[in-house]
C-alpha atoms as a PDB file:
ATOM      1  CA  UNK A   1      42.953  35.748  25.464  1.00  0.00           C
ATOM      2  CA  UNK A   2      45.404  33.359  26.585  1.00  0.00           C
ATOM      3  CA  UNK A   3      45.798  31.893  30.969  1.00  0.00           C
ATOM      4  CA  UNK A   4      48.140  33.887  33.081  1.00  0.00           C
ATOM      5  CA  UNK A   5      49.196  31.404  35.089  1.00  0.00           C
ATOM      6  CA  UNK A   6      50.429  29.319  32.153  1.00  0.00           C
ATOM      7  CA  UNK A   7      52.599  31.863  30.655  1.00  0.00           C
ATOM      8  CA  UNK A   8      53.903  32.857  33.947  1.00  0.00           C
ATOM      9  CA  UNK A   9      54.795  29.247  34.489  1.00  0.00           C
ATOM     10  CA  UNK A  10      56.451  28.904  31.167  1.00  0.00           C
ATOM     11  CA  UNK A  11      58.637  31.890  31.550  1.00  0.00           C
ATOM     12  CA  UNK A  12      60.242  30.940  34.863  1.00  0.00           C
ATOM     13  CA  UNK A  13      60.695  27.696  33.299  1.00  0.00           C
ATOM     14  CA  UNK A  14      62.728  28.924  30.667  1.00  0.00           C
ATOM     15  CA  UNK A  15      64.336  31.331  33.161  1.00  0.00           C
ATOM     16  CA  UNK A  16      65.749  28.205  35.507  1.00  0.00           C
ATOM     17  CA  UNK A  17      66.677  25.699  32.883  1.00  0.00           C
ATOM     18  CA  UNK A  18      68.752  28.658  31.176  1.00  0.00           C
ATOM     19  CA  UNK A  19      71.189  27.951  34.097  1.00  0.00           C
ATOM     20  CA  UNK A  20      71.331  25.523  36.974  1.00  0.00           C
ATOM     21  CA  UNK A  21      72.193  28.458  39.560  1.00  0.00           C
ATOM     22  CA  UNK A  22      68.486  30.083  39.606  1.00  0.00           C
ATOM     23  CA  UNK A  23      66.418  27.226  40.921  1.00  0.00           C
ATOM     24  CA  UNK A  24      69.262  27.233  43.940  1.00  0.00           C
ATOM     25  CA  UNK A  25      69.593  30.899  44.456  1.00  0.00           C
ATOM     26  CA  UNK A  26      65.153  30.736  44.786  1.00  0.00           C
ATOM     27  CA  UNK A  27      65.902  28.060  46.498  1.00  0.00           C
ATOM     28  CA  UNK A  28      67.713  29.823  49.440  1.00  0.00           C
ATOM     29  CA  UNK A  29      65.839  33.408  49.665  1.00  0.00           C
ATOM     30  CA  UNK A  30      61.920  31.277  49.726  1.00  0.00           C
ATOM     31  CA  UNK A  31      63.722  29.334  52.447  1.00  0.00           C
ATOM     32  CA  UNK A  32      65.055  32.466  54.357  1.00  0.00           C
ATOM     33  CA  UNK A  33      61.698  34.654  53.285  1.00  0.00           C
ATOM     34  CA  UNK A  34      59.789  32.039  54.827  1.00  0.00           C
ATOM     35  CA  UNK A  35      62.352  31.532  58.455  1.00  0.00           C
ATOM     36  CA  UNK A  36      62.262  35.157  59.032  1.00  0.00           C
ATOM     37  CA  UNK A  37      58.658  35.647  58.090  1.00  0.00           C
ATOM     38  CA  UNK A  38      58.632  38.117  55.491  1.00  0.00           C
ATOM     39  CA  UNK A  39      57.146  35.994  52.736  1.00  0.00           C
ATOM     40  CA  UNK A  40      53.574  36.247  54.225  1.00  0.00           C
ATOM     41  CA  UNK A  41      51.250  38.163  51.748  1.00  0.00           C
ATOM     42  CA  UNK A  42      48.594  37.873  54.250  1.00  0.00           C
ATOM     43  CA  UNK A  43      50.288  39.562  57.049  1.00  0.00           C
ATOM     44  CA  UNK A  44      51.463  42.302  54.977  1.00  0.00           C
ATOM     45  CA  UNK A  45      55.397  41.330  53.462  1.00  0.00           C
ATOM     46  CA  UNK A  46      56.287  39.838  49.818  1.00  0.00           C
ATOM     47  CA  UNK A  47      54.558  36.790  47.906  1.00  0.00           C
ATOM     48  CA  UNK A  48      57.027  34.118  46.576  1.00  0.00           C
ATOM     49  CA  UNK A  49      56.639  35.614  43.226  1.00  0.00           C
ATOM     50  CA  UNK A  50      57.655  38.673  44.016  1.00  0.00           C
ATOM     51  CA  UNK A  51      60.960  36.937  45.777  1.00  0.00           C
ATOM     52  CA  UNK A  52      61.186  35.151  42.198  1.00  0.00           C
ATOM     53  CA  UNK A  53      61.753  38.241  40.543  1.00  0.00           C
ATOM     54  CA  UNK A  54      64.147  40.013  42.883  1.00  0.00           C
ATOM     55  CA  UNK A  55      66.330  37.103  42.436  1.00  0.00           C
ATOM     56  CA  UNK A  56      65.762  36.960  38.456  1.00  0.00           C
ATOM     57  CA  UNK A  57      66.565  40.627  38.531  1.00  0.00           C
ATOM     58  CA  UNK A  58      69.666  40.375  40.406  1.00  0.00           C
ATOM     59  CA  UNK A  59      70.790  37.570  37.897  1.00  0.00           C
ATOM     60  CA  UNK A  60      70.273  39.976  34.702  1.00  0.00           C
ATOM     61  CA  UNK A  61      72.141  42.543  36.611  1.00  0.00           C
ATOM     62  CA  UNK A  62      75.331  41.037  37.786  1.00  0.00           C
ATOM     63  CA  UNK A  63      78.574  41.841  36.061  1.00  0.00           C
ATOM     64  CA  UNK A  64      79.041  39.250  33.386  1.00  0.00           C
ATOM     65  CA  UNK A  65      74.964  38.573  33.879  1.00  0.00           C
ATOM     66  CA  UNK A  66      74.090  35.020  34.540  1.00  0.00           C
ATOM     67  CA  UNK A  67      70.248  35.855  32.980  1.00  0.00           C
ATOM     68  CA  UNK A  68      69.186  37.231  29.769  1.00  0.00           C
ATOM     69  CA  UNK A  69      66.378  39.735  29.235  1.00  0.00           C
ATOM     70  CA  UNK A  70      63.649  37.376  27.427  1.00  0.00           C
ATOM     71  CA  UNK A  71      61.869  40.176  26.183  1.00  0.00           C
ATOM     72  CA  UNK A  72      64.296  42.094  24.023  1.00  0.00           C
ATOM     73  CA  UNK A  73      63.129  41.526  20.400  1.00  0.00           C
ATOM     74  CA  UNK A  74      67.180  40.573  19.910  1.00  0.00           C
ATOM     75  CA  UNK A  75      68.736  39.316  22.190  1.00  0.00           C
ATOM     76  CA  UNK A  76      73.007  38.479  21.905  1.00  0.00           C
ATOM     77  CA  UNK A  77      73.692  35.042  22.899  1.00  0.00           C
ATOM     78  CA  UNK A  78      76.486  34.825  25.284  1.00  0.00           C
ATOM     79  CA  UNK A  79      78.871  32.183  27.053  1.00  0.00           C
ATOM     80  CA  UNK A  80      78.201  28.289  25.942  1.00  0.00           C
ATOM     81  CA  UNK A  81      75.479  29.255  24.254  1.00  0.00           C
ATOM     82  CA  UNK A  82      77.376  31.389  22.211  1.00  0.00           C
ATOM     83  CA  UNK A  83      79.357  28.876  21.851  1.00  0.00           C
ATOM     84  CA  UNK A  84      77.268  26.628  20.296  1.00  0.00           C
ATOM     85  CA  UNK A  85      75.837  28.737  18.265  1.00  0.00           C
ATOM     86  CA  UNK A  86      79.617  29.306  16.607  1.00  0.00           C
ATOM     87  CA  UNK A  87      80.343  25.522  16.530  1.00  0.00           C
ATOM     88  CA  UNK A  88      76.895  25.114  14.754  1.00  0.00           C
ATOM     89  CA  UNK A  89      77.499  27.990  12.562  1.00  0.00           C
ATOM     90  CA  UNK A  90      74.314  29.582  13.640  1.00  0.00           C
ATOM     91  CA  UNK A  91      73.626  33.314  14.279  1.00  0.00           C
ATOM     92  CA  UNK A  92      74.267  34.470  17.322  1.00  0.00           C
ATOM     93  CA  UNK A  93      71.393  36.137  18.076  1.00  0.00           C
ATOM     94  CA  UNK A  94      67.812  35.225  18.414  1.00  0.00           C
ATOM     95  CA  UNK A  95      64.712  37.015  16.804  1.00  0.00           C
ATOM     96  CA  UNK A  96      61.332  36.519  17.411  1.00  0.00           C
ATOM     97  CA  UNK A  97      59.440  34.454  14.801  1.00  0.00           C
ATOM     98  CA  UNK A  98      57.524  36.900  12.936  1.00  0.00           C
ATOM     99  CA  UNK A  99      55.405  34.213  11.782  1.00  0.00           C
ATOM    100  CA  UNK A 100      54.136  33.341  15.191  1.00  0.00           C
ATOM    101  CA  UNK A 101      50.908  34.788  16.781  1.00  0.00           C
ATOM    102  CA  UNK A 102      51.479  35.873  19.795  1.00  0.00           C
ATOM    103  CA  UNK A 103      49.322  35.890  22.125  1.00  0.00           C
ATOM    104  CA  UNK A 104      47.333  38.061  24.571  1.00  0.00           C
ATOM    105  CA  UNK A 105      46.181  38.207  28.576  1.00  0.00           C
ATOM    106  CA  UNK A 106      43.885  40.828  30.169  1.00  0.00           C
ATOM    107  CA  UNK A 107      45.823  43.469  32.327  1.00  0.00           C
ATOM    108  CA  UNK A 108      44.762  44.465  36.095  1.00  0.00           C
ATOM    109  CA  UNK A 109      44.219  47.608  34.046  1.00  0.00           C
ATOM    110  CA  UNK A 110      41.640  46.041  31.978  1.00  0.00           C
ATOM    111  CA  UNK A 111      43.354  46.232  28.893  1.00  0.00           C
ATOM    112  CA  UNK A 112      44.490  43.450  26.416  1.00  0.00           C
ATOM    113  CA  UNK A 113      48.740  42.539  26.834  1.00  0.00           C
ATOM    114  CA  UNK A 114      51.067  40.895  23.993  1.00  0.00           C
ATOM    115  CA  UNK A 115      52.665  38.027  25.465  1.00  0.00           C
ATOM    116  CA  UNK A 116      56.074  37.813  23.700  1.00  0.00           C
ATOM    117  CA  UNK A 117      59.353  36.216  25.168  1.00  0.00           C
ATOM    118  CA  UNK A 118      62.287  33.885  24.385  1.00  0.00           C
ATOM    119  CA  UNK A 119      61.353  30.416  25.093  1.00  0.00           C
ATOM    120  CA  UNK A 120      64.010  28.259  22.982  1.00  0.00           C
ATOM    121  CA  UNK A 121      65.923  26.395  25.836  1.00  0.00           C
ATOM    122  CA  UNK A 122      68.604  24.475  23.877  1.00  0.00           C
ATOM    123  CA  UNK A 123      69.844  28.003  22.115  1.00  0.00           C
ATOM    124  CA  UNK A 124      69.831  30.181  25.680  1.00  0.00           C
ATOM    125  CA  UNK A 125      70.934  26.987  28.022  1.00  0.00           C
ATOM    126  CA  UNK A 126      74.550  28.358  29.288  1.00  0.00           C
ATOM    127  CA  UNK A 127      73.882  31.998  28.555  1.00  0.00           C
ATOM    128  CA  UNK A 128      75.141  33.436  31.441  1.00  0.00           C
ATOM    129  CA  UNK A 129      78.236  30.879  31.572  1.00  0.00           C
ATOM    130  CA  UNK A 130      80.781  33.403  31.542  1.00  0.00           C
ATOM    131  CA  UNK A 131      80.109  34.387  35.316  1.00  0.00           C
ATOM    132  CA  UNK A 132      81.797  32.182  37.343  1.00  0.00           C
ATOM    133  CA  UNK A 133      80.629  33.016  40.977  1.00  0.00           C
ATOM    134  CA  UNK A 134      78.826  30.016  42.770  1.00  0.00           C
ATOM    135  CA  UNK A 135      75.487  30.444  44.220  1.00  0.00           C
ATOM    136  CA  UNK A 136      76.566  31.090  47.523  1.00  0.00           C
ATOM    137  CA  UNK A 137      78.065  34.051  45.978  1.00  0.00           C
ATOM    138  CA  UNK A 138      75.778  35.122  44.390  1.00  0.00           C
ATOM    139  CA  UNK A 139      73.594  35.274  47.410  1.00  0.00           C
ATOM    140  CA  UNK A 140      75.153  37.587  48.670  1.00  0.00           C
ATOM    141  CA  UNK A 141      75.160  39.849  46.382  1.00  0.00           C
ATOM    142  CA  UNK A 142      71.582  39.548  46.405  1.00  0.00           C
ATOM    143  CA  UNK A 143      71.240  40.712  49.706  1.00  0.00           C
ATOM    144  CA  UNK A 144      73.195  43.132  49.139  1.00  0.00           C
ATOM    145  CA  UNK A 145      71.987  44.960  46.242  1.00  0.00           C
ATOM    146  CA  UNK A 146      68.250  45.536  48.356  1.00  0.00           C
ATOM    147  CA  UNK A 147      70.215  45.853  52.055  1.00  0.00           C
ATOM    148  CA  UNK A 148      72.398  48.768  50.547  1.00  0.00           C
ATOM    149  CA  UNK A 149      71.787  49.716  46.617  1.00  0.00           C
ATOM    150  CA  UNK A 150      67.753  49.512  46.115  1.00  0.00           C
ATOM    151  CA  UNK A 151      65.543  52.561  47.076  1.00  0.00           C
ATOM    152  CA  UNK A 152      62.188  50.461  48.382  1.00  0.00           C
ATOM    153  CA  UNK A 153      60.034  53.817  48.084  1.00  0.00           C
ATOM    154  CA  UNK A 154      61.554  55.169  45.292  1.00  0.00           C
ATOM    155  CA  UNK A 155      62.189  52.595  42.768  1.00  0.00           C
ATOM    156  CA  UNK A 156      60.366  49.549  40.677  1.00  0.00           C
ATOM    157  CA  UNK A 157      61.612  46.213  39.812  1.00  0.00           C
ATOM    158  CA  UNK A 158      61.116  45.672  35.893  1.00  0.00           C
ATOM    159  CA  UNK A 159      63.263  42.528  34.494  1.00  0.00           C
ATOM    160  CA  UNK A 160      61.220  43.381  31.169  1.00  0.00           C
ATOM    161  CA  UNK A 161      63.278  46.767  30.933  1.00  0.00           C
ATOM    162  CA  UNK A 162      66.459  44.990  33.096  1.00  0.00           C
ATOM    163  CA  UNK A 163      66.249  47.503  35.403  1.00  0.00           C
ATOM    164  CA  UNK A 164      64.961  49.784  38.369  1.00  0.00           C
ATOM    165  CA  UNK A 165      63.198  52.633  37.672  1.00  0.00           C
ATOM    166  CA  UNK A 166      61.706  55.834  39.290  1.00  0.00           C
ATOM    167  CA  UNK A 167      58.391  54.779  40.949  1.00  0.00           C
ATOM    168  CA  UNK A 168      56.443  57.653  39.027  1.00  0.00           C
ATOM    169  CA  UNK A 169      57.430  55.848  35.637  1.00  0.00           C
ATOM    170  CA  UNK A 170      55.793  52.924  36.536  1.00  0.00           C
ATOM    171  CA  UNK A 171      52.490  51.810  34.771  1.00  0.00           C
ATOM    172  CA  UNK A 172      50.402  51.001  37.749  1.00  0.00           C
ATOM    173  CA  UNK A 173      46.783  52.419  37.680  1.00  0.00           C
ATOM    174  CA  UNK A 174      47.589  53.751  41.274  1.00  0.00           C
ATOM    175  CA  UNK A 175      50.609  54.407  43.230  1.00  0.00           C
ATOM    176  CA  UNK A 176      49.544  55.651  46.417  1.00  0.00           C
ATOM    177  CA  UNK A 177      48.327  53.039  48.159  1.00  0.00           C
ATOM    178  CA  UNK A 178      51.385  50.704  47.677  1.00  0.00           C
ATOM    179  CA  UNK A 179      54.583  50.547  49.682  1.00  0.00           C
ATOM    180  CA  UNK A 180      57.256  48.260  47.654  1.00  0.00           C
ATOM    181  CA  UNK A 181      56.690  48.304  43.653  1.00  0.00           C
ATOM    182  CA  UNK A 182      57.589  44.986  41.769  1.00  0.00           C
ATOM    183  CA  UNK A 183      56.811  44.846  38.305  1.00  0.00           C
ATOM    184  CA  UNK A 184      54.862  41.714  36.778  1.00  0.00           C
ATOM    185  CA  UNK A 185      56.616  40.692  33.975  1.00  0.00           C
ATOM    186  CA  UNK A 186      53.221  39.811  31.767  1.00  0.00           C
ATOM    187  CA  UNK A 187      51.651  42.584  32.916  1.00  0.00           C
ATOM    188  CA  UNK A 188      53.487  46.438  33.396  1.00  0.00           C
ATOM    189  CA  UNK A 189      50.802  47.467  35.485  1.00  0.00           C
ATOM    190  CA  UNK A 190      50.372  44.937  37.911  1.00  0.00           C
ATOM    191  CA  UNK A 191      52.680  45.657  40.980  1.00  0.00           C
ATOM    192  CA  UNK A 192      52.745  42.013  42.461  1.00  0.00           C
ATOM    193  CA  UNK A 193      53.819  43.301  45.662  1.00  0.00           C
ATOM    194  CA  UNK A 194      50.749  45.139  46.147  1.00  0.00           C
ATOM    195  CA  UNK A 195      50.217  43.422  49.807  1.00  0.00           C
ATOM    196  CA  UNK A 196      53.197  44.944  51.751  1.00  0.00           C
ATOM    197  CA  UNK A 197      52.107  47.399  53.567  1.00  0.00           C
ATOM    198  CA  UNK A 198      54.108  50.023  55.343  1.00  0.00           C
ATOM    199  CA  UNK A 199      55.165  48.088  58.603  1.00  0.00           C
ATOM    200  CA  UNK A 200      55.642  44.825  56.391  1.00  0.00           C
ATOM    201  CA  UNK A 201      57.990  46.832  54.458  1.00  0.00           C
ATOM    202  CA  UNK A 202      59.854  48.057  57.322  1.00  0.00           C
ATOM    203  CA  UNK A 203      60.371  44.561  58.354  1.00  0.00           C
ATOM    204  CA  UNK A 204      61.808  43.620  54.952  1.00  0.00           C
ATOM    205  CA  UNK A 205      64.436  46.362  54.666  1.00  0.00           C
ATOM    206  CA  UNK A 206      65.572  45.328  58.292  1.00  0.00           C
ATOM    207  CA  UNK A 207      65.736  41.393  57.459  1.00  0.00           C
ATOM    208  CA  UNK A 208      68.130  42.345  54.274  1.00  0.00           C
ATOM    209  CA  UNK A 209      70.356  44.078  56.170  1.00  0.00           C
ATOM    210  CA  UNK A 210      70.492  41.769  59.088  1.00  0.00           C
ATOM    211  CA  UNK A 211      71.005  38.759  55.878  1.00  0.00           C
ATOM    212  CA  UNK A 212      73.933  40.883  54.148  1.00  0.00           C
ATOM    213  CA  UNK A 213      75.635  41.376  57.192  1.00  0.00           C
ATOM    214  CA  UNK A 214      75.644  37.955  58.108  1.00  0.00           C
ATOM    215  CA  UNK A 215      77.114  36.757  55.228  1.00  0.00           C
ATOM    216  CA  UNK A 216      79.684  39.160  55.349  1.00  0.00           C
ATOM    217  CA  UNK A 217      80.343  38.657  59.223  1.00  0.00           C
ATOM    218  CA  UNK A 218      80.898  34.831  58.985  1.00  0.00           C
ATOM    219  CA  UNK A 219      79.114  33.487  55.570  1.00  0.00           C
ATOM    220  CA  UNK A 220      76.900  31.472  58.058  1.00  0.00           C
ATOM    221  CA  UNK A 221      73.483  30.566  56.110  1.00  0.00           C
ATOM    222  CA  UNK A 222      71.918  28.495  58.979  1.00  0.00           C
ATOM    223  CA  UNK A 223      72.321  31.911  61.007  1.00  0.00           C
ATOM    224  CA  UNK A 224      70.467  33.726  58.395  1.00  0.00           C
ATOM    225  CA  UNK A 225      67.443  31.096  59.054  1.00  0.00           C
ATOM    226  CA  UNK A 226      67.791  31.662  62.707  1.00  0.00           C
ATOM    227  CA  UNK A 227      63.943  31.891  63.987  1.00  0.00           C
ATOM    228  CA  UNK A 228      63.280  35.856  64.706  1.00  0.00           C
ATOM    229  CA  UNK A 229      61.030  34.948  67.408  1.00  0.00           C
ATOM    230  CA  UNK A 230      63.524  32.996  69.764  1.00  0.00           C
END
């Protein structure tokens, strides 16, 4: 069995260099998250990783996406990698090398996980090309999709299915004693926002809301850093 942390590492590696927009959009929410206090584990609200994977999530979903799903066993290139692929005369897809073992972590559940994703920078670099919006932009949609569209009780984060699905699909061990349900991406049943608890996640819905209408009152980002205590 193979180190967690390294493969987690590796895949949000592959996930920012794929294009330059992630590392700025995680950029701005840990900086908000951490102003507005709801990126305290400790005291109950979201860990930075689970912030990294609302944002990744949002970037697989937007309309053209900006992300690819890593995990699909074939997965379309798109934009200027696409492009190169079709200057190069190469296909224009990518497979996983059924040549090359893959590897294996231990689950919270206890049981063994395949450990399986695209890594190949220089053919995904540019995927998501074709969307044009800036990061600003892209922000706000962000906030938007978990102020208005996301059901927090309801529904789980999964960017290994690209989507949000009914809590009682999920493959956590246990579901009652959890408030907000974030999918690891290594491991389906680890919920890596186990920590929020029921006021924390009170607090979170709130600060989205107060963040997407900001933005869409006067596009201010200091005021969305504004300390909640003064």
């Amino acid at each position: 069995e193979e180190n967690f942390g390294r493969f987690a590492v590796s895949f949000l590696e592959v996930m920012r260099r794929i294009d330059e927009r992630v590392k700025e959009v995680v950029l701005a929410v840990k900086t908000w998250s951490k102003r507005r206090k709801i990126n305290e584990a400790f005291r109950g609200t979201l860990n930075s990783f689970s912030l990294i994977i609302m944002v990744l999530f949002v970037l697989q979903r937007l309309d053209p996406p900006v992300l690819p799903n890593l995990f699909l066993p074939v997965l379309p290139l798109r934009g200027a990698a696409a492009d190169r692929a079709r200057r190069t005369r190469r296909r224009r897809e990518v497979t996983f090398d059924p040549l090359k073992p893959m590897a294996t972590i231990r689950g919270v559940d206890g049981q063994p996980k395949m450990v399986l994703y695209h890594q190949d920078v220089d053919l995904l670099r540019g995927w998501g090309s074709d969307n044009k919006q800036t990061a600003g932009e892209i922000l706000l949609r962000f906030f938007g999709f978990f102020a208005l569209e996301f059901d927090w009780s309801q529904e789980c984060l999964s960017i290994r299915q690209g989507r949000a699905r009914k809590v009682d699909d999920a493959a956590f061990p246990s579901l009652e004693r959890f408030h907000v349900f974030i999918e690891d991406f290594l491991d389906e049943s680890n919920n890596v926002a186990r920590c929020v608890d029921e006021s924390g996640r009170e607090k979170i819905e709130k600060e989205f809301r107060r963040a997407y209408h900001t933005l869409c009152t006067n596009g201010d980002f200091e005021a969305l850093l504004q300390d909640p205590d003064l």
